[in-house]
PDB file of N, CA and C in Angstrom:
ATOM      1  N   UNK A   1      -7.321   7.253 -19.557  1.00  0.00           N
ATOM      2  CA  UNK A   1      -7.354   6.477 -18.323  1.00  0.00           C
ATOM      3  C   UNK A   1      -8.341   7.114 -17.363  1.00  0.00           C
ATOM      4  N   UNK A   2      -9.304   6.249 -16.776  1.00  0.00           N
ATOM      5  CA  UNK A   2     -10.055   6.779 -15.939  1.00  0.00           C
ATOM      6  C   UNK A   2      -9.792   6.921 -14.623  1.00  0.00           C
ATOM      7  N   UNK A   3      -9.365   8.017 -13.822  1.00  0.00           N
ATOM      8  CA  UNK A   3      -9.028   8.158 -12.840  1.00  0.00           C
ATOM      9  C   UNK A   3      -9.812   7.664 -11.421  1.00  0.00           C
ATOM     10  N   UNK A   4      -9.429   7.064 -10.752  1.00  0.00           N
ATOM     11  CA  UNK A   4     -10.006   6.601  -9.254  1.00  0.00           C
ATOM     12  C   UNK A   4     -10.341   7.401  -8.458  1.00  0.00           C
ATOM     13  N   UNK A   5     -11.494   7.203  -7.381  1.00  0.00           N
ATOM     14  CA  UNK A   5     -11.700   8.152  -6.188  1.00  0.00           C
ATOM     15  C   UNK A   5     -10.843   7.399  -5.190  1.00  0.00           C
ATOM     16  N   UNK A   6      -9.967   8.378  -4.616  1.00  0.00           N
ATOM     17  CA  UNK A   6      -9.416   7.533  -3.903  1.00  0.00           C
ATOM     18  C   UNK A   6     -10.280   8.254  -2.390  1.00  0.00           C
ATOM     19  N   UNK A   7      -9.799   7.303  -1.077  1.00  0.00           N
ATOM     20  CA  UNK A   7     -10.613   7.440  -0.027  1.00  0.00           C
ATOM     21  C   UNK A   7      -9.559   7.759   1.486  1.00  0.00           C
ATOM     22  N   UNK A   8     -10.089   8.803   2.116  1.00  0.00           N
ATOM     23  CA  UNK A   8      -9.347   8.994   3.267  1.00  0.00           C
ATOM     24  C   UNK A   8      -9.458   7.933   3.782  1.00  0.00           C
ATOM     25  N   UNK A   9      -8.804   7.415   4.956  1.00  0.00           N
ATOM     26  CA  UNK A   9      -8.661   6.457   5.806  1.00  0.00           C
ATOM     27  C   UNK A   9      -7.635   6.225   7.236  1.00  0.00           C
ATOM     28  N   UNK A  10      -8.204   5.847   7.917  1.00  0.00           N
ATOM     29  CA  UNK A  10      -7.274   5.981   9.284  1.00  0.00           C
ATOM     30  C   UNK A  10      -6.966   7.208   9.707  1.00  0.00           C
ATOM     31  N   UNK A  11      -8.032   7.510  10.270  1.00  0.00           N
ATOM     32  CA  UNK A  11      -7.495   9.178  10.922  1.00  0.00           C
ATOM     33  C   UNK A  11      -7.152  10.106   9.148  1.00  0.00           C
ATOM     34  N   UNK A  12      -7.537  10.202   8.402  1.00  0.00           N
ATOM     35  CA  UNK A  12      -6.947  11.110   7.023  1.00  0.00           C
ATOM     36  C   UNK A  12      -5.598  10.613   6.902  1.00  0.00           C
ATOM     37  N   UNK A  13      -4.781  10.184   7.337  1.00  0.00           N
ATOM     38  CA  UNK A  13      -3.299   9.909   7.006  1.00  0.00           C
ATOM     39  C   UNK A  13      -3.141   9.546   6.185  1.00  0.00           C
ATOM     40  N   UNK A  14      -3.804   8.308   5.222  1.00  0.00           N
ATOM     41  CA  UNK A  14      -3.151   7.609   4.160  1.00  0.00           C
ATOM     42  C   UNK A  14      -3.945   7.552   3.401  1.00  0.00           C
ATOM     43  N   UNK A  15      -4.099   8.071   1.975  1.00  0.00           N
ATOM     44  CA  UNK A  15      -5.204   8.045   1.406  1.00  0.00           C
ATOM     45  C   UNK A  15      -4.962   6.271   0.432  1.00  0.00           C
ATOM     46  N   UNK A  16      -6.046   6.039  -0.111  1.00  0.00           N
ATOM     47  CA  UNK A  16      -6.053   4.447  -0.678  1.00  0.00           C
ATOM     48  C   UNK A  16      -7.016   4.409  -1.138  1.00  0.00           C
ATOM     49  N   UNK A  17      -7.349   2.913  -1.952  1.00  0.00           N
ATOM     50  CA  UNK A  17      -8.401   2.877  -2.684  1.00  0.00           C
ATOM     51  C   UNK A  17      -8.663   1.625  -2.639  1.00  0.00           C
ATOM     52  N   UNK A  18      -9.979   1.466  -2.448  1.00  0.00           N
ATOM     53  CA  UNK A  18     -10.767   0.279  -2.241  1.00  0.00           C
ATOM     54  C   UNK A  18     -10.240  -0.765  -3.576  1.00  0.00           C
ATOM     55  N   UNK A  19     -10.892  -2.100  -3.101  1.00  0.00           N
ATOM     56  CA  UNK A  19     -10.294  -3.256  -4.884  1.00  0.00           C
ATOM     57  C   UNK A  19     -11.287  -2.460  -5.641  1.00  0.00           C
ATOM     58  N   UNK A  20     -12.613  -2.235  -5.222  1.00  0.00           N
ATOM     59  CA  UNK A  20     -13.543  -2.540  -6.276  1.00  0.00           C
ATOM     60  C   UNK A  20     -13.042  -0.967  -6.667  1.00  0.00           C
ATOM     61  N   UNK A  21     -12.417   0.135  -6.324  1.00  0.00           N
ATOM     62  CA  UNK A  21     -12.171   1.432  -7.362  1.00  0.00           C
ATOM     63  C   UNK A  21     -10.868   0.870  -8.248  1.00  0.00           C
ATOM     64  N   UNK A  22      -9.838  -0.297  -7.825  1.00  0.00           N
ATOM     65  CA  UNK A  22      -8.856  -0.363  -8.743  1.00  0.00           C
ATOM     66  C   UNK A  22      -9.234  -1.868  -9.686  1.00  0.00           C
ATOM     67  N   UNK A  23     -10.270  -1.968  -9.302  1.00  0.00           N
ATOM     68  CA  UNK A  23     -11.060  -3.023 -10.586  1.00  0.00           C
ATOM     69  C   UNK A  23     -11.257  -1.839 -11.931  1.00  0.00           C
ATOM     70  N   UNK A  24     -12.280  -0.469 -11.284  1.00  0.00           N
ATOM     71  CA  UNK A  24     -13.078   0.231 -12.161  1.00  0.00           C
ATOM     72  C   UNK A  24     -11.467   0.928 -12.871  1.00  0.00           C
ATOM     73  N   UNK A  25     -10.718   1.281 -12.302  1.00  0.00           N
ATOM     74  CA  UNK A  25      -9.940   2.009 -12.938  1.00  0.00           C
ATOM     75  C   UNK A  25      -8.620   1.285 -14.158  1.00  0.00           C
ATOM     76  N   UNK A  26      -8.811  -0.206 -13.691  1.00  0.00           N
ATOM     77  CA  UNK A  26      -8.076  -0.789 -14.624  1.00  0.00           C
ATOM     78  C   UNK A  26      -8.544  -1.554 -15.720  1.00  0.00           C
ATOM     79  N   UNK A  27     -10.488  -1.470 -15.991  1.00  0.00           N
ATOM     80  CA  UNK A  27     -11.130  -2.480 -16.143  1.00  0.00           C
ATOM     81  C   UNK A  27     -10.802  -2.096 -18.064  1.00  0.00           C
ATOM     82  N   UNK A  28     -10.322  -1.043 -18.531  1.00  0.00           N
ATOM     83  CA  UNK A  28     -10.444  -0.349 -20.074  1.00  0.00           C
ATOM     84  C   UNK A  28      -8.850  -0.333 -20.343  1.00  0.00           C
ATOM     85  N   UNK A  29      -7.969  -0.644 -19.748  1.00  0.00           N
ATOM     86  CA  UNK A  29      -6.525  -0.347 -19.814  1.00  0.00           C
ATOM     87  C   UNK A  29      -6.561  -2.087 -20.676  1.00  0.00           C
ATOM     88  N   UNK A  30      -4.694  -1.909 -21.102  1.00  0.00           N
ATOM     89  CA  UNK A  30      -4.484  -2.815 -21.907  1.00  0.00           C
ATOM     90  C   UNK A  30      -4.030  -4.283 -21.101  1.00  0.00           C
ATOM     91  N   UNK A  31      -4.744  -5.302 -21.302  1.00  0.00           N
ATOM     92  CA  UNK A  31      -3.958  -6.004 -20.159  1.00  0.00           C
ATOM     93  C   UNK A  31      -2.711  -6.526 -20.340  1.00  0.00           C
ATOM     94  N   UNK A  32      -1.553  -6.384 -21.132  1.00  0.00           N
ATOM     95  CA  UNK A  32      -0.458  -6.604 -21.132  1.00  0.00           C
ATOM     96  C   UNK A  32       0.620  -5.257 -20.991  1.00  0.00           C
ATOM     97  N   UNK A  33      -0.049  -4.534 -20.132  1.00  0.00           N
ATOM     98  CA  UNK A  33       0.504  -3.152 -19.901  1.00  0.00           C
ATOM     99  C   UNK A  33       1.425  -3.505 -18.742  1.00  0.00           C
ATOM    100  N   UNK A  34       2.575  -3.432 -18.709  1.00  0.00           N
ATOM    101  CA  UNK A  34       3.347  -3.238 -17.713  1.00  0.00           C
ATOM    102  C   UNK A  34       2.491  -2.122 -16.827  1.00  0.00           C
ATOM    103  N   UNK A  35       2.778  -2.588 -14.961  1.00  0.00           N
ATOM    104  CA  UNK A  35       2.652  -1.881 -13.742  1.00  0.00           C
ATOM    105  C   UNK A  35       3.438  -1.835 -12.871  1.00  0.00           C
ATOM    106  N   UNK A  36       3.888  -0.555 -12.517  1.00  0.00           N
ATOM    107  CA  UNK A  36       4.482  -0.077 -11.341  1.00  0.00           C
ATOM    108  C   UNK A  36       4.246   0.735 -10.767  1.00  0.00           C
ATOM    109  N   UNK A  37       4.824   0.878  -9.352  1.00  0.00           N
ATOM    110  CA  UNK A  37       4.388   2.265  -8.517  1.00  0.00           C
ATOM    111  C   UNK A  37       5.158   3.225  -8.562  1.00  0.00           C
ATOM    112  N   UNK A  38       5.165   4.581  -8.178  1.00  0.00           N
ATOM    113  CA  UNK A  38       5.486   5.267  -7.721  1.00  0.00           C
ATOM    114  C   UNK A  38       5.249   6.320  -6.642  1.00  0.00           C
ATOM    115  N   UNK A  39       5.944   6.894  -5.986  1.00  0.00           N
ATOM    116  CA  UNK A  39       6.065   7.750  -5.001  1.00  0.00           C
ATOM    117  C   UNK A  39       7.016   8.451  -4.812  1.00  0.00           C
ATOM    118  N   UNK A  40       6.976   9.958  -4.104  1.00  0.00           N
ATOM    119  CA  UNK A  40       7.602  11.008  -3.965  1.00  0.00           C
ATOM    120  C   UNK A  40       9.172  10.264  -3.303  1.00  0.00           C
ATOM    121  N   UNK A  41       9.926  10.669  -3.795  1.00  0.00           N
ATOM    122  CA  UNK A  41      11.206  10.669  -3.509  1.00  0.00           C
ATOM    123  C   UNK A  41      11.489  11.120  -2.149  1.00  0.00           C
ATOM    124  N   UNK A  42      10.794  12.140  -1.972  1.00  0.00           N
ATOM    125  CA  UNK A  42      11.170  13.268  -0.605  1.00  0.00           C
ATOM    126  C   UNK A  42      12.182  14.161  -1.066  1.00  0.00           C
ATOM    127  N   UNK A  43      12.650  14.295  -2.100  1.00  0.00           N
ATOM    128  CA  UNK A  43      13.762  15.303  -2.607  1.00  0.00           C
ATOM    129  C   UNK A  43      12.779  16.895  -2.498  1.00  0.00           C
ATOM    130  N   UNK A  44      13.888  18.099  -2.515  1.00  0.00           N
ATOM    131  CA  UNK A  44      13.447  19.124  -3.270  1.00  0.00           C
ATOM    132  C   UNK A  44      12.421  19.172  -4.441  1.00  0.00           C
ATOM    133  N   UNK A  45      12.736  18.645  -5.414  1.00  0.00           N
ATOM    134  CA  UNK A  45      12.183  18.460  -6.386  1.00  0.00           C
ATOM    135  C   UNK A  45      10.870  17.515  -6.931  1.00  0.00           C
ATOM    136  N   UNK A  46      10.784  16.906  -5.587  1.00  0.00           N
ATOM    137  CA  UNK A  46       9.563  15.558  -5.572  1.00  0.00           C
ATOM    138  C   UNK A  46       9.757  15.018  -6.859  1.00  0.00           C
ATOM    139  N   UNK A  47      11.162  14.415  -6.614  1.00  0.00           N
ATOM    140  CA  UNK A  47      11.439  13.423  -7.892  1.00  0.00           C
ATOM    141  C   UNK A  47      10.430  12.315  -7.805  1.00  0.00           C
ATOM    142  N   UNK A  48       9.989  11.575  -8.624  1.00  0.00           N
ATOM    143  CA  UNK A  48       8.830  10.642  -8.619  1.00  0.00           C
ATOM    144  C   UNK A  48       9.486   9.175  -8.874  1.00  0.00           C
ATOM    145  N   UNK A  49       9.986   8.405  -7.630  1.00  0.00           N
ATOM    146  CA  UNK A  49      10.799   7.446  -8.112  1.00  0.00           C
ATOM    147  C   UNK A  49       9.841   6.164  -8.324  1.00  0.00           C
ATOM    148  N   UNK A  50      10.253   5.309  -9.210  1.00  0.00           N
ATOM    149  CA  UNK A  50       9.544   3.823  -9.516  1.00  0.00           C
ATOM    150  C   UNK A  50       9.816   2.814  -9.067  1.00  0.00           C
ATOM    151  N   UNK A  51       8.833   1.761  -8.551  1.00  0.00           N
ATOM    152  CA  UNK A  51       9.173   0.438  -8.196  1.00  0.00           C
ATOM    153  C   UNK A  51       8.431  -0.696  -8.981  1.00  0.00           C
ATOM    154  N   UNK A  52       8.982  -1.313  -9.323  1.00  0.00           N
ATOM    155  CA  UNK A  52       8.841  -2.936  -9.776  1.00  0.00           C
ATOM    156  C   UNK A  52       8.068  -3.594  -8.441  1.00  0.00           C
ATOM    157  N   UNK A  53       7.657  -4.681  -8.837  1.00  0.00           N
ATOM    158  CA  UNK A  53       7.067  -5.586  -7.302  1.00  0.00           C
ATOM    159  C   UNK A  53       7.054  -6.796  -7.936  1.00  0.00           C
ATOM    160  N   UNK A  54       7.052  -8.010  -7.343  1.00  0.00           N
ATOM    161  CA  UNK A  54       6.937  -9.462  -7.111  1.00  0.00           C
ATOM    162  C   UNK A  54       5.519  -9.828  -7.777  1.00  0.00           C
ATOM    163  N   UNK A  55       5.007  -9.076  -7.707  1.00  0.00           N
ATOM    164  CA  UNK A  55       3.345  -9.907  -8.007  1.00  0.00           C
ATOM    165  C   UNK A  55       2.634 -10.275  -7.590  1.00  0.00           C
ATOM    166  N   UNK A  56       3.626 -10.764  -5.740  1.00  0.00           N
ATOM    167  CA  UNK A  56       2.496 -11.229  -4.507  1.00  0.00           C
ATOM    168  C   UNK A  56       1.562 -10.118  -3.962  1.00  0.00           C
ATOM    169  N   UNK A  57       0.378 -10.612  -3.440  1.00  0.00           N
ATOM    170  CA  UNK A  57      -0.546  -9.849  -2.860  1.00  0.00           C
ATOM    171  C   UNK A  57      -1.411 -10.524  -1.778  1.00  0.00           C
ATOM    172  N   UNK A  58      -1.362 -10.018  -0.659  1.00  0.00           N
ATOM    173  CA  UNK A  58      -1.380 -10.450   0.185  1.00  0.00           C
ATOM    174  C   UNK A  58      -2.358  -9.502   1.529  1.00  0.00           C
ATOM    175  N   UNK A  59      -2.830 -10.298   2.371  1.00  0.00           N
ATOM    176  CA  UNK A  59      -4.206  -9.666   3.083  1.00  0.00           C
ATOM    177  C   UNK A  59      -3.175  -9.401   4.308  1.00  0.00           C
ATOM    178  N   UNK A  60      -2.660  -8.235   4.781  1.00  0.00           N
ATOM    179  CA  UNK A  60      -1.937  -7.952   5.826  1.00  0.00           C
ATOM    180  C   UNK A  60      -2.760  -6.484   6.624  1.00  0.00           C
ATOM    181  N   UNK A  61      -2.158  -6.921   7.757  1.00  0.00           N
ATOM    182  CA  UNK A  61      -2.560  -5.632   9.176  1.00  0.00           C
ATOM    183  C   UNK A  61      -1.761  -4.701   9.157  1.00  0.00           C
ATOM    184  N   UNK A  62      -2.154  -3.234   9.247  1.00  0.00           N
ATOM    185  CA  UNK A  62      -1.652  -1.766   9.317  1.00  0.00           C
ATOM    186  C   UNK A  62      -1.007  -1.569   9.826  1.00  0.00           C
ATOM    187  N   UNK A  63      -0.129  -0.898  10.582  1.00  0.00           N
ATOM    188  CA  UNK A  63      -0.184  -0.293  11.380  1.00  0.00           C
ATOM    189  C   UNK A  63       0.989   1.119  11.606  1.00  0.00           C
ATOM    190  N   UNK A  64       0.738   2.325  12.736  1.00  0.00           N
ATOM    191  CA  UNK A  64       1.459   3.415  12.451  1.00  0.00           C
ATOM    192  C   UNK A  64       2.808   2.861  13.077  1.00  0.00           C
ATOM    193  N   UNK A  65       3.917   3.631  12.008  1.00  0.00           N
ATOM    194  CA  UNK A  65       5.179   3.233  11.896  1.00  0.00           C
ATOM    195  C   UNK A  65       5.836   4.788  12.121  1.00  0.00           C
ATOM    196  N   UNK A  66       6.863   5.095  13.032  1.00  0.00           N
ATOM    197  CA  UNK A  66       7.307   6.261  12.818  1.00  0.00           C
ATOM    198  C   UNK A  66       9.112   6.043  11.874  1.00  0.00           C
ATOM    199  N   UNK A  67       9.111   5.204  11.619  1.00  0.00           N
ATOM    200  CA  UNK A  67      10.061   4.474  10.520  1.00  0.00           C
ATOM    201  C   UNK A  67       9.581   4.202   8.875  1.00  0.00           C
ATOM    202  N   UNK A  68       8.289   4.848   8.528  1.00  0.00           N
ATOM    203  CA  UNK A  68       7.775   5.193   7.342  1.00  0.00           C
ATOM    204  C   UNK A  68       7.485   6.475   7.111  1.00  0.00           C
ATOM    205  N   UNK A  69       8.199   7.171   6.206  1.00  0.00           N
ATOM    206  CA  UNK A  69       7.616   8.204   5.595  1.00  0.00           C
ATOM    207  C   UNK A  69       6.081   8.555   5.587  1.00  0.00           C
ATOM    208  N   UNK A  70       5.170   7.631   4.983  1.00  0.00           N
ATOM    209  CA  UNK A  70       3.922   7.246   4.843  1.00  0.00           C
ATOM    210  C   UNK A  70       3.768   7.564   6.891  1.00  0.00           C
ATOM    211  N   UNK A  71       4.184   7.323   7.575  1.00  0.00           N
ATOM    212  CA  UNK A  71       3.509   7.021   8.874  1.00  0.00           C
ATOM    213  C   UNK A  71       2.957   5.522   9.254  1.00  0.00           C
ATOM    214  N   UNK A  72       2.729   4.378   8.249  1.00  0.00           N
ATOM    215  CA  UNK A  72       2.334   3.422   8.137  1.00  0.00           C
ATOM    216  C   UNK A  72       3.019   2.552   7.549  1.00  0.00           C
ATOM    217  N   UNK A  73       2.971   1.078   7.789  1.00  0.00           N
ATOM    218  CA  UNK A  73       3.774   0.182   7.620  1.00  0.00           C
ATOM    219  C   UNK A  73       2.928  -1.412   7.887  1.00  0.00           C
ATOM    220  N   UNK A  74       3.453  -2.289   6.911  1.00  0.00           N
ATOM    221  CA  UNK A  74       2.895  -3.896   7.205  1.00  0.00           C
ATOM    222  C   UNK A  74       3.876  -4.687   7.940  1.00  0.00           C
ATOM    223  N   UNK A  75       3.853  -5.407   8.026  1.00  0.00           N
ATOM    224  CA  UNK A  75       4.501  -6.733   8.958  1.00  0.00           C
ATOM    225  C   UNK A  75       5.646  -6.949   7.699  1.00  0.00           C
ATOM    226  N   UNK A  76       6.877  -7.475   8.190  1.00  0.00           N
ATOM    227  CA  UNK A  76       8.149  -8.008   7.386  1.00  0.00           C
ATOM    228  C   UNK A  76       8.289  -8.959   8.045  1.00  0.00           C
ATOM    229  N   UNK A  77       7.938 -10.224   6.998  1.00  0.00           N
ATOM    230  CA  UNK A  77       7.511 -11.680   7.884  1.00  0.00           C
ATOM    231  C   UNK A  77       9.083 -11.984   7.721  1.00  0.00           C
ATOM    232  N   UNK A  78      10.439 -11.550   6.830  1.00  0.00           N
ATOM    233  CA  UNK A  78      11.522 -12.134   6.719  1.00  0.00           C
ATOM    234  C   UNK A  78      12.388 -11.580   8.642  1.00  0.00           C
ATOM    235  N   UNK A  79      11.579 -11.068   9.273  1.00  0.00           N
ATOM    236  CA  UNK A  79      12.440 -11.149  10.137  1.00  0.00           C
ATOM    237  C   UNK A  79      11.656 -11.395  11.622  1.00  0.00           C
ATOM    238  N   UNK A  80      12.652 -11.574  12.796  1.00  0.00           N
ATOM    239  CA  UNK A  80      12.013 -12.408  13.340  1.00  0.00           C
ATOM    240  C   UNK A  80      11.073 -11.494  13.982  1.00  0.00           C
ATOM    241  N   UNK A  81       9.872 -11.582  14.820  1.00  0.00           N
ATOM    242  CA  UNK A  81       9.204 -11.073  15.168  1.00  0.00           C
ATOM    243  C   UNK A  81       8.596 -11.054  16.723  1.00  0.00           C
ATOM    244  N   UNK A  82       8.457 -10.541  17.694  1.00  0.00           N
ATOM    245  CA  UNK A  82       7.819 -11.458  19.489  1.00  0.00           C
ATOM    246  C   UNK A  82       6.556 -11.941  18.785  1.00  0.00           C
ATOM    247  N   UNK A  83       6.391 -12.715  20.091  1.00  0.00           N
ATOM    248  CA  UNK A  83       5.191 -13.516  19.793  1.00  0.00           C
ATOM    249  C   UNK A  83       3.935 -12.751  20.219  1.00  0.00           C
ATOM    250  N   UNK A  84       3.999 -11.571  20.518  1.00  0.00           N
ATOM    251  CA  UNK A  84       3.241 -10.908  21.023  1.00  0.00           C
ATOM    252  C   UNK A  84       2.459  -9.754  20.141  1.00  0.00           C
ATOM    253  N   UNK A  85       3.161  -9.545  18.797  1.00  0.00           N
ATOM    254  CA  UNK A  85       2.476  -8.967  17.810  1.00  0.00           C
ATOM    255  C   UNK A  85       1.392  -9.737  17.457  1.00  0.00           C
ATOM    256  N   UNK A  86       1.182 -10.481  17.140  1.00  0.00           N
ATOM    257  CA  UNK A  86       0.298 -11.600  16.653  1.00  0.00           C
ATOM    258  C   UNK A  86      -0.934 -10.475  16.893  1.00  0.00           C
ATOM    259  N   UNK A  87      -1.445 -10.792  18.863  1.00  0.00           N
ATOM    260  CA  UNK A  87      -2.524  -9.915  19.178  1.00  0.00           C
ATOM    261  C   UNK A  87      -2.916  -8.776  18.753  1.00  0.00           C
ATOM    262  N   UNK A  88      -1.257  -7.576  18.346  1.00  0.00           N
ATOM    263  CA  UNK A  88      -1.843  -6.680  18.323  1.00  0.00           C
ATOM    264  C   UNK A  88      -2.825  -6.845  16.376  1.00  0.00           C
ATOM    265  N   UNK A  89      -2.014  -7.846  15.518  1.00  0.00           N
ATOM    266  CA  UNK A  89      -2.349  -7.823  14.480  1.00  0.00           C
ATOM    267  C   UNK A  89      -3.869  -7.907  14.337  1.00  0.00           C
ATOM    268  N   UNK A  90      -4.001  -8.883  15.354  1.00  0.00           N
ATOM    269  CA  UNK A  90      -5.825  -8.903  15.498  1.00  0.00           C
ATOM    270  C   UNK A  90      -6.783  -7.788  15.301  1.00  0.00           C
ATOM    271  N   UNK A  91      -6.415  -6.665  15.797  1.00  0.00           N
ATOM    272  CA  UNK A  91      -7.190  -5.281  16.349  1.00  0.00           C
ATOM    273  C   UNK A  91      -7.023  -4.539  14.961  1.00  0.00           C
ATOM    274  N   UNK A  92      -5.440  -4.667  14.583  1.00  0.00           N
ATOM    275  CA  UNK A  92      -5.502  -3.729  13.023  1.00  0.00           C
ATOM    276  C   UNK A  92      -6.304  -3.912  12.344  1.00  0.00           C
ATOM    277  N   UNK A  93      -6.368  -2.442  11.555  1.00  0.00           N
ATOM    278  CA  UNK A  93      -7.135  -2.593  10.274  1.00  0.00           C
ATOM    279  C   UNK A  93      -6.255  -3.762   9.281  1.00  0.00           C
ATOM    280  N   UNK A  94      -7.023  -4.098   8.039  1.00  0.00           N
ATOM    281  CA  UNK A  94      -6.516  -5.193   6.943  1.00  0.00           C
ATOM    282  C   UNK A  94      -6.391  -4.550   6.131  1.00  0.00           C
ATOM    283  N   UNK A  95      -5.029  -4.613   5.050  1.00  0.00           N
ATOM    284  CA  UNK A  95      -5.373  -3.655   3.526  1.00  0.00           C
ATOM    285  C   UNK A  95      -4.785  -4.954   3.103  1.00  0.00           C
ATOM    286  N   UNK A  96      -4.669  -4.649   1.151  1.00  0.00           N
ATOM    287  CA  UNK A  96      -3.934  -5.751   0.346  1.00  0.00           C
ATOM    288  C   UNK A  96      -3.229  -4.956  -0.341  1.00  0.00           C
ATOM    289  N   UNK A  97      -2.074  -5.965  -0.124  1.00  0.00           N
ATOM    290  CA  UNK A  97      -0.964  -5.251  -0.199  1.00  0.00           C
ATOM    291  C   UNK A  97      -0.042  -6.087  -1.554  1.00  0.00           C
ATOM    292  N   UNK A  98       0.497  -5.041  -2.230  1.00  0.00           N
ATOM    293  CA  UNK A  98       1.212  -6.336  -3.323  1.00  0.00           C
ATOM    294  C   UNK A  98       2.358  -5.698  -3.573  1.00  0.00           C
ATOM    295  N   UNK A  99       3.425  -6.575  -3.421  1.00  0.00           N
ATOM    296  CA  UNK A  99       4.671  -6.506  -3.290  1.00  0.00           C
ATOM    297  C   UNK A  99       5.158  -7.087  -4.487  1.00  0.00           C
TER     298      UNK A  99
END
């Protein structure tokens, strides 16, 4: 497997990777390979836990969350929201995000 460069971003906080590095890095893999993520548990042990996802992917705005581990967080359209985020969504950065 060919490994990705991945890229600082936003102040160094969150590192990520552009589409076109997770085009190059998936372009030789099998395409009926099951995908999931993972990330640090936060345990002692940095257990490495797994997630499944939906399949959706979707063009959403950043932003810092002190309710994420990560420091960062997207919009949760299942709940209700002021009408006043909207604006700030404008100014965020955009990532794609797949759930």
């Amino acid at each position: 497997m060919k490994v990705a460069n991945t890229t600082k971003s936003w102040r160094g906080a969150l590192r990520t990777l552009a589409v076109k590095e997770l085009i190059e890095v998936l372009e030789n893999e099998d395409p009926e390979m099951p995908v999931v993520f993972a990330c640090d548990y936060g345990d002692i042990g940095h257990t490495q836990q797994v997630f499944g996802f939906d399949g959706n992917v979707d063009e959403e705005p950043i932003h810092e969350s002190a309710y994420s581990h990560s420091g960062w967080a997207v919009p949760n359209h299942d709940r209700e929201r002021p009408d006043d985020v909207d604006e700030e969504d404008d100014d965020a950065p955009r990532v794609l995000v797949i759930r």
